[in-house]
Protein backbone atom coordinates (compact mmCIF):
# COMPACT_ATOMS: atom_id res chain seq x y z
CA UNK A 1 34.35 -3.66 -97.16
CA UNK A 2 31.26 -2.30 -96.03
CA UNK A 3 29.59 -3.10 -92.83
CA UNK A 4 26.82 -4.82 -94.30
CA UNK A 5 29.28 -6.88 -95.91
CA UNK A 6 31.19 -7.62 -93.30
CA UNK A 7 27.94 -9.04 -91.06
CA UNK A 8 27.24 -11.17 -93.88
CA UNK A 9 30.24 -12.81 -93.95
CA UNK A 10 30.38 -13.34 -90.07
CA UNK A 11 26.98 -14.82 -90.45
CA UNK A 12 28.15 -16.87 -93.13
CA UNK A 13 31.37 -18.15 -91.23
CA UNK A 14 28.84 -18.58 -88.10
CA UNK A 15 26.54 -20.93 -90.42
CA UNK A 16 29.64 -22.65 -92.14
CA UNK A 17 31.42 -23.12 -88.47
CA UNK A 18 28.23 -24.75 -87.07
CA UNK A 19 27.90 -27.20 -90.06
CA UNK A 20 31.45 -28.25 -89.68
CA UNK A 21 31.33 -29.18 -86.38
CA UNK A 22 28.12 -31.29 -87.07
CA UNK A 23 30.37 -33.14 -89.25
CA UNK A 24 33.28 -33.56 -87.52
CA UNK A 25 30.82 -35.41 -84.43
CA UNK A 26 29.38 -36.99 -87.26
CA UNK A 27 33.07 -38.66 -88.79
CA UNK A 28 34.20 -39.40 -85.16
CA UNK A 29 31.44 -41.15 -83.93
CA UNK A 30 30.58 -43.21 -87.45
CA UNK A 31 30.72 -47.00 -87.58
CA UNK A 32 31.37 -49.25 -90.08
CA UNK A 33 27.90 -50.52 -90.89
CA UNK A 34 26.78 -46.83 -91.69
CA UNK A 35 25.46 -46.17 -94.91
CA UNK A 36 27.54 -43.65 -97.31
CA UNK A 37 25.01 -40.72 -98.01
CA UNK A 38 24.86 -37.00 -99.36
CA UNK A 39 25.46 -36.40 -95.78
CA UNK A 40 25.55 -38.47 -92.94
CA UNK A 41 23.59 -41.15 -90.89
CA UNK A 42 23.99 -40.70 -86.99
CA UNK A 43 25.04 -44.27 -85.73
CA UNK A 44 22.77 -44.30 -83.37
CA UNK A 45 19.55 -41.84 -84.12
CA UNK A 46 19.26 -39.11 -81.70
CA UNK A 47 15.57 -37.86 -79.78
CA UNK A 48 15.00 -34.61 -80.19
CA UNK A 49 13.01 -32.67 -77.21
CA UNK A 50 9.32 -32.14 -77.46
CA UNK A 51 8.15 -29.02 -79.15
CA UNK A 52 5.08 -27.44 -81.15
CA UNK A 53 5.42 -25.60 -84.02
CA UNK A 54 2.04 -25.36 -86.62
CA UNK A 55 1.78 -26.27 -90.25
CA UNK A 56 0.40 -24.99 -93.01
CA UNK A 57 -2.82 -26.09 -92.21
CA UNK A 58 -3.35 -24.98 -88.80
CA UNK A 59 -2.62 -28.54 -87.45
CA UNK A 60 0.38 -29.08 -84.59
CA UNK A 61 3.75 -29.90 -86.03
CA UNK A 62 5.25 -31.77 -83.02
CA UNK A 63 6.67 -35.20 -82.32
CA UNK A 64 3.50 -36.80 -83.00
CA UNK A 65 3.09 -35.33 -86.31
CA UNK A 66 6.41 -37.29 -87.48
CA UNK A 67 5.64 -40.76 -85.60
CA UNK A 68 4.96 -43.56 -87.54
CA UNK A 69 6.21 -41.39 -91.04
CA UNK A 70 10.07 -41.01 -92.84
CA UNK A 71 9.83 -37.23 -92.68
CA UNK A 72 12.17 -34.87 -94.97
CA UNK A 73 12.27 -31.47 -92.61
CA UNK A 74 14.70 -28.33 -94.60
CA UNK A 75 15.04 -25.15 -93.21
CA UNK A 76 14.90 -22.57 -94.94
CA UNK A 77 12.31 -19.22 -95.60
CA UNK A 78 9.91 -18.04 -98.70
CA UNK A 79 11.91 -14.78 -99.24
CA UNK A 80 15.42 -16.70 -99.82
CA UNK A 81 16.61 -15.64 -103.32
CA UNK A 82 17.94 -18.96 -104.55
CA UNK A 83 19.01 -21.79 -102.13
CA UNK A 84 15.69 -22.36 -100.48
CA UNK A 85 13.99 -22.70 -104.21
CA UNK A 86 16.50 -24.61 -105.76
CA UNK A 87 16.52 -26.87 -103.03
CA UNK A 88 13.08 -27.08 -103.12
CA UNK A 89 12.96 -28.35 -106.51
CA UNK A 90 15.38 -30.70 -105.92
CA UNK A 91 13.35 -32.25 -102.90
CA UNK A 92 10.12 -32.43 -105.13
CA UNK A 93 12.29 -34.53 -107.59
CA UNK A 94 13.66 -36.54 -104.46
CA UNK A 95 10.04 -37.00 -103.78
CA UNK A 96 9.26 -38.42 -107.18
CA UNK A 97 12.14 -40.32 -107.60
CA UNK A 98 11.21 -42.36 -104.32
CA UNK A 99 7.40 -42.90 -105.60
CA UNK A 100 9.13 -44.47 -108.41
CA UNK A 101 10.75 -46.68 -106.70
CA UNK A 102 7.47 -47.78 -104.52
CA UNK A 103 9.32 -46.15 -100.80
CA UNK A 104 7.16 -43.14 -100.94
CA UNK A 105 3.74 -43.61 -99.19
CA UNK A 106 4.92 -43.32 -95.63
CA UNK A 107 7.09 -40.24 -96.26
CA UNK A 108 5.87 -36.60 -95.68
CA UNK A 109 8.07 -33.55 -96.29
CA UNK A 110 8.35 -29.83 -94.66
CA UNK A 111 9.88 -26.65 -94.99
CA UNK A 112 10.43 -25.43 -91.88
CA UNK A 113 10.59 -21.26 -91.80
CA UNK A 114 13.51 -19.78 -90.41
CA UNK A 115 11.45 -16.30 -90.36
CA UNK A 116 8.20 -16.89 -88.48
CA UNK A 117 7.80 -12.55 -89.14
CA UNK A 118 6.99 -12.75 -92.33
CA UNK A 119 6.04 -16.37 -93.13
CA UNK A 120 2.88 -17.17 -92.73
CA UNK A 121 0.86 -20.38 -92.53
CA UNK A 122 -0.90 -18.79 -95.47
CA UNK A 123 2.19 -17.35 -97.26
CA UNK A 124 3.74 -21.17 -96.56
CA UNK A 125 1.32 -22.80 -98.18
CA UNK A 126 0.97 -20.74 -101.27
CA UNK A 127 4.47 -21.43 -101.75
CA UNK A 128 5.30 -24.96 -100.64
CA UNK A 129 2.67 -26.07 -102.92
CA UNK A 130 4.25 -24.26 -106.04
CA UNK A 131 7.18 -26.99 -105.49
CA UNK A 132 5.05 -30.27 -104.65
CA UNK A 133 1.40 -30.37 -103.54
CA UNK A 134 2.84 -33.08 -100.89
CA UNK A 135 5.18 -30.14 -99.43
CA UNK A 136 3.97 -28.91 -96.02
CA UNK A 137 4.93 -25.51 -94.54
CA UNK A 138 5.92 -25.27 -90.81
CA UNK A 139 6.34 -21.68 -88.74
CA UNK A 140 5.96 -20.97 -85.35
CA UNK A 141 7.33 -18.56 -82.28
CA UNK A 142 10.80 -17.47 -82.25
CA UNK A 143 11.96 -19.30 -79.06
CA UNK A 144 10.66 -22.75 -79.88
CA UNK A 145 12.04 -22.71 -83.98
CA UNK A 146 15.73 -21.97 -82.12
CA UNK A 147 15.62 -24.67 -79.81
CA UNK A 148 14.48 -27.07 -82.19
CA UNK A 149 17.03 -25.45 -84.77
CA UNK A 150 19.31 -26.24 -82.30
CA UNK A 151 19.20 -29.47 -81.72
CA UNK A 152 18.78 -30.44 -85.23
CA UNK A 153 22.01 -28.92 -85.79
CA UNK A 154 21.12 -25.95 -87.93
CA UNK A 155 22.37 -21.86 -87.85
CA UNK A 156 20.42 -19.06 -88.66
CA UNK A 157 20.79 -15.65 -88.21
CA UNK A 158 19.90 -12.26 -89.32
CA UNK A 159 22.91 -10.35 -90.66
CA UNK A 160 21.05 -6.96 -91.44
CA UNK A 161 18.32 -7.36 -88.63
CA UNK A 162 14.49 -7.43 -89.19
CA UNK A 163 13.31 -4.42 -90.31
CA UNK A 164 10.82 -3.68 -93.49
CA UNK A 165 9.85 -6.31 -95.70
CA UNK A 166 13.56 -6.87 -97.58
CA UNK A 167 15.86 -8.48 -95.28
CA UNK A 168 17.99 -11.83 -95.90
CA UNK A 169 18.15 -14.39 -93.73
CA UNK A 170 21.96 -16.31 -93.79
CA UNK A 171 21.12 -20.34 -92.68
CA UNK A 172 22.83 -23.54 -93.34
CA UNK A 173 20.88 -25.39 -96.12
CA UNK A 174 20.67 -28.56 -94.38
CA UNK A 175 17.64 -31.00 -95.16
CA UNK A 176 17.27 -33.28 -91.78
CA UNK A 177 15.63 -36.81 -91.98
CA UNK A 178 13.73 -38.19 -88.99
CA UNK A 179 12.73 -41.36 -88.63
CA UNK A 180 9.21 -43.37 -88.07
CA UNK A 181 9.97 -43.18 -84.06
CA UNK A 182 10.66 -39.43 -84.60
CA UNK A 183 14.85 -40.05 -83.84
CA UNK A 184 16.93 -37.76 -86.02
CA UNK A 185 18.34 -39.90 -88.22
CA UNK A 186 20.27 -38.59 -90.79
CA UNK A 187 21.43 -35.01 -92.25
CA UNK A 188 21.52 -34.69 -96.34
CA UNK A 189 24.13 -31.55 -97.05
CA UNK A 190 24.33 -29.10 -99.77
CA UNK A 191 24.87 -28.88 -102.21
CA UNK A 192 21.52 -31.29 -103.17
CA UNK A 193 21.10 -33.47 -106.07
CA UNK A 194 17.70 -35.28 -106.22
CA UNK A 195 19.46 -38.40 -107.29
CA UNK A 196 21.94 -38.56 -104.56
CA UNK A 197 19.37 -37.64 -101.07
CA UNK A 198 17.08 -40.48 -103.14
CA UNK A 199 19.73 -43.11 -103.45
CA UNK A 200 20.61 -42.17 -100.04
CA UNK A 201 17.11 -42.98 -98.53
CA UNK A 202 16.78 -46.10 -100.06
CA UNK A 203 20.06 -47.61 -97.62
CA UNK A 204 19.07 -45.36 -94.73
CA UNK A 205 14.87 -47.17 -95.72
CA UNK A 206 16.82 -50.80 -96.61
CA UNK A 207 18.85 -50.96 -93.33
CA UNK A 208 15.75 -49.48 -91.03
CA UNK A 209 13.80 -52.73 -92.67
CA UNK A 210 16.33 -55.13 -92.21
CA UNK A 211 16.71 -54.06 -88.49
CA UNK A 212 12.90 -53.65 -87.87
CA UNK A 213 12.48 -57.44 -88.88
CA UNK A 214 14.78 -58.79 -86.65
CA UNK A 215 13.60 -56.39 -83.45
């Protein structure tokens, strides 16, 4: 096995290893009212520190930007050869799906780039848009994108380093869902079907109403 190889496959047991133990806090913590999902709902949705990142658009994406809004957030980078797009395409149809059903208008979704070097805000938006003109790109410095990584529970690295233009970035495909008071509410994990994260949204949305009416 060549080196290259073998980095790729630590990075991809480093990704795989941080996913799993997600999980396993996930099952042990779980309660009996939880909705079943594509993933998992955290029992009690968790705060995330403040941070600033910047969309697409030049605006802040911070706390703020995802109060008062269901936000879809994946990770993920322009360059990827085939997760990030297919993923992509499934969260556009997870995006129609819920207008459908009328429990779209207060939900915005993101891709937030794992590789601030070579995405953009202008590279992000050329290609978020491609998937769904409601798609928003999100990039910013190094240091903030790991801490925020971090907490949301997703592992990136760079198995072959940085240099030139071709480089692959190994990440866990995770789509996060925050909540209107900007908790972390629930994880949606590969591998993504539309119909699944969509069904899934309308318990995690049915529950948040139900509990929201008698607060």
């Amino acid at each position: 096995m060549r080196r290259s190889q073998k980095i790729a496959l630590l990075a991809f047991c480093i990704v795989a290893f941080g996913a799993g133990m997600i999980f396993l806090n996930f099952w042990l913590s779980r309660s009996e009212d939880t909705p079943e999902i594509a993933g998992f709902v955290y029992p009690q949705p968790r705060p995330v520190s403040p941070f600033k990142l910047v969309n697409h658009n030049g605006s802040s994406f911070d706390l703020d930007a995802l109060k008062g809004k269901w936000s879809f957030v994946y990770f993920g980078y322009t360059y990827c050869p085939d997760v990030c797009p297919t993923t992509l395409v499934e969260l556009s149809r997870v995006q129609q799906l819920l207008k459908q059903a009328g429990v779209d208008a207060d939900n915005q979704y993101f891709l937030v780039s794992v590789d601030p070097n070579r995405d953009t805000p202008k590279r992000l938006e050329d290609y978020v848009v491609f998937f769904n003109k409601k798609f928003v790109g999100v990039t910013g410095t190094e240091e903030v994108l790991k801490k925020f990584t971090h907490e949301v529970g997703v592992v990136y690295d760079f198995p072959d380093g940085k240099s030139g233009d071709n480089y692959t970035v190994s990440h866990s495909s995770t789509i996060a869902l925050f909540d209107p008071d900007t908790h972390l509410h629930a994880i949606f994990t590969s591998p993504h079907r539309a119909e699944e994260i969509a069904d899934g949204f309308r318990k995690i949305h049915e529950r948040w109403r139900k509990s929201a009416s008698s607060r």
